[in-house]
Protein backbone atom coordinates (compact mmCIF):
# COMPACT_ATOMS: atom_id res chain seq x y z
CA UNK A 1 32.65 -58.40 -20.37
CA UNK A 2 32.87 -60.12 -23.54
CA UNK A 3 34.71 -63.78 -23.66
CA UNK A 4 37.77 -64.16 -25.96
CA UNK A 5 37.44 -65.57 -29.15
CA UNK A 6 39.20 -67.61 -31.78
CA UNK A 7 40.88 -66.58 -34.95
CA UNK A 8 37.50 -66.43 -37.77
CA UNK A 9 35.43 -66.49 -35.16
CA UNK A 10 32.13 -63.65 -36.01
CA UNK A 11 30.11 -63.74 -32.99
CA UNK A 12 30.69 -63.94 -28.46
CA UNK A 13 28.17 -62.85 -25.74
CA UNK A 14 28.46 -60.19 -23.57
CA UNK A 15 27.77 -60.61 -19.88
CA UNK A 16 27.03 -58.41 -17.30
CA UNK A 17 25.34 -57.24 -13.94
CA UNK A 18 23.52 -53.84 -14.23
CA UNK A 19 21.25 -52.46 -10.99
CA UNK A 20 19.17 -49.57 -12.40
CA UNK A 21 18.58 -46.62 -9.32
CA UNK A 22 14.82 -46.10 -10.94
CA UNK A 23 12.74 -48.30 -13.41
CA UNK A 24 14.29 -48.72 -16.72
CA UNK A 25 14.28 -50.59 -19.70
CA UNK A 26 16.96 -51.75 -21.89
CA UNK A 27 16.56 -50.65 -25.28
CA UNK A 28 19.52 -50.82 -27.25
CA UNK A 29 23.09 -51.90 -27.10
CA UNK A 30 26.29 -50.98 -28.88
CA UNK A 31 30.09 -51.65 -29.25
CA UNK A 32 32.71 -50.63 -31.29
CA UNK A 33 33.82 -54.52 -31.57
CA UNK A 34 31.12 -55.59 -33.27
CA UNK A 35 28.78 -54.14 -36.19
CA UNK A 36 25.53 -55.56 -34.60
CA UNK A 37 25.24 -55.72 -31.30
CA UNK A 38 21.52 -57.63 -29.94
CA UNK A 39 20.09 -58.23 -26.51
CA UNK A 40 18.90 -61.90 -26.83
CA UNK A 41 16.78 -64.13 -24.88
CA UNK A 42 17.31 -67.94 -24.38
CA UNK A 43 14.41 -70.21 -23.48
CA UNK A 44 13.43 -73.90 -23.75
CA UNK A 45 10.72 -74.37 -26.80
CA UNK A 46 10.17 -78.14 -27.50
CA UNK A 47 12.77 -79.26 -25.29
CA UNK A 48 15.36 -76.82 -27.46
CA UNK A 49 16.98 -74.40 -26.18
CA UNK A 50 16.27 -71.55 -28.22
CA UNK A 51 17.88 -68.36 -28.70
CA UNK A 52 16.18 -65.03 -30.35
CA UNK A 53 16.40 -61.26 -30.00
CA UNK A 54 14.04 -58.82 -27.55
CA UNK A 55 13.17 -55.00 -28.23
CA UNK A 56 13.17 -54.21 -24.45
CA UNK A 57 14.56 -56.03 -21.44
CA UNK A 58 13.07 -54.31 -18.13
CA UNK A 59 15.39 -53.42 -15.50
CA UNK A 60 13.15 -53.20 -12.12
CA UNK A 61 14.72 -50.51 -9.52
CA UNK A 62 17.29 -51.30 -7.05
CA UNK A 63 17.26 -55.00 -8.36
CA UNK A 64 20.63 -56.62 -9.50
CA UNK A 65 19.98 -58.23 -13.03
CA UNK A 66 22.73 -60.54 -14.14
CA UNK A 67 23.14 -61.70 -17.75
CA UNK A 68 24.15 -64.99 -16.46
CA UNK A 69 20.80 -66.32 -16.64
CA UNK A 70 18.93 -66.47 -19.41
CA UNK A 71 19.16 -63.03 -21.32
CA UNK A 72 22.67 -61.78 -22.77
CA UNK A 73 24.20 -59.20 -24.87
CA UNK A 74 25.14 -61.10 -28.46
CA UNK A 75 27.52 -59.35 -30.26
CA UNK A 76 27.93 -60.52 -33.97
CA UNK A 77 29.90 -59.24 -37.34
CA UNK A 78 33.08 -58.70 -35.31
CA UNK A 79 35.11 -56.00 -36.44
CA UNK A 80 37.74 -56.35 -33.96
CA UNK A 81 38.95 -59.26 -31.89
């Protein structure tokens, strides 16, 4: 689920809850709203919250992970709103 956005506006996060049956890893994302599409990690570095993109995101079996924490899908270059 992505959240709304205002006129101009180029970028939103995507959040989600995915439960993987087996092991898996999260490798890639896509959407036909935006042009790049980035699973990003946000973590304190200095006392700064700090937000930057990971190549894999493991999904343990049979374990709900929610993007509510501190990993999201970042969806930027909007092509449709």
């Amino acid at each position: 689920m992505g959240r709304g956005v205002v006129p101009g506006q180029m970028a939103t996060g995507a959040f989600m809850r995915l439960t993987a049956a087996a092991d898996a890893t999260l490798v890639d994302a896509a959407s036909p709203a935006a042009r790049i599409v980035e699973i990003h990690e946000m973590k304190m570095d200095g006392g700064v919250m700090k937000m930057s993109a990971i190549d894999r995101l493991p999904l343990p079996a049979g374990k709900a992970w929610s993007s509510a924490g501190c990993y999201h899908v970042m969806l930027m270059d909007l092509s449709r709103r």
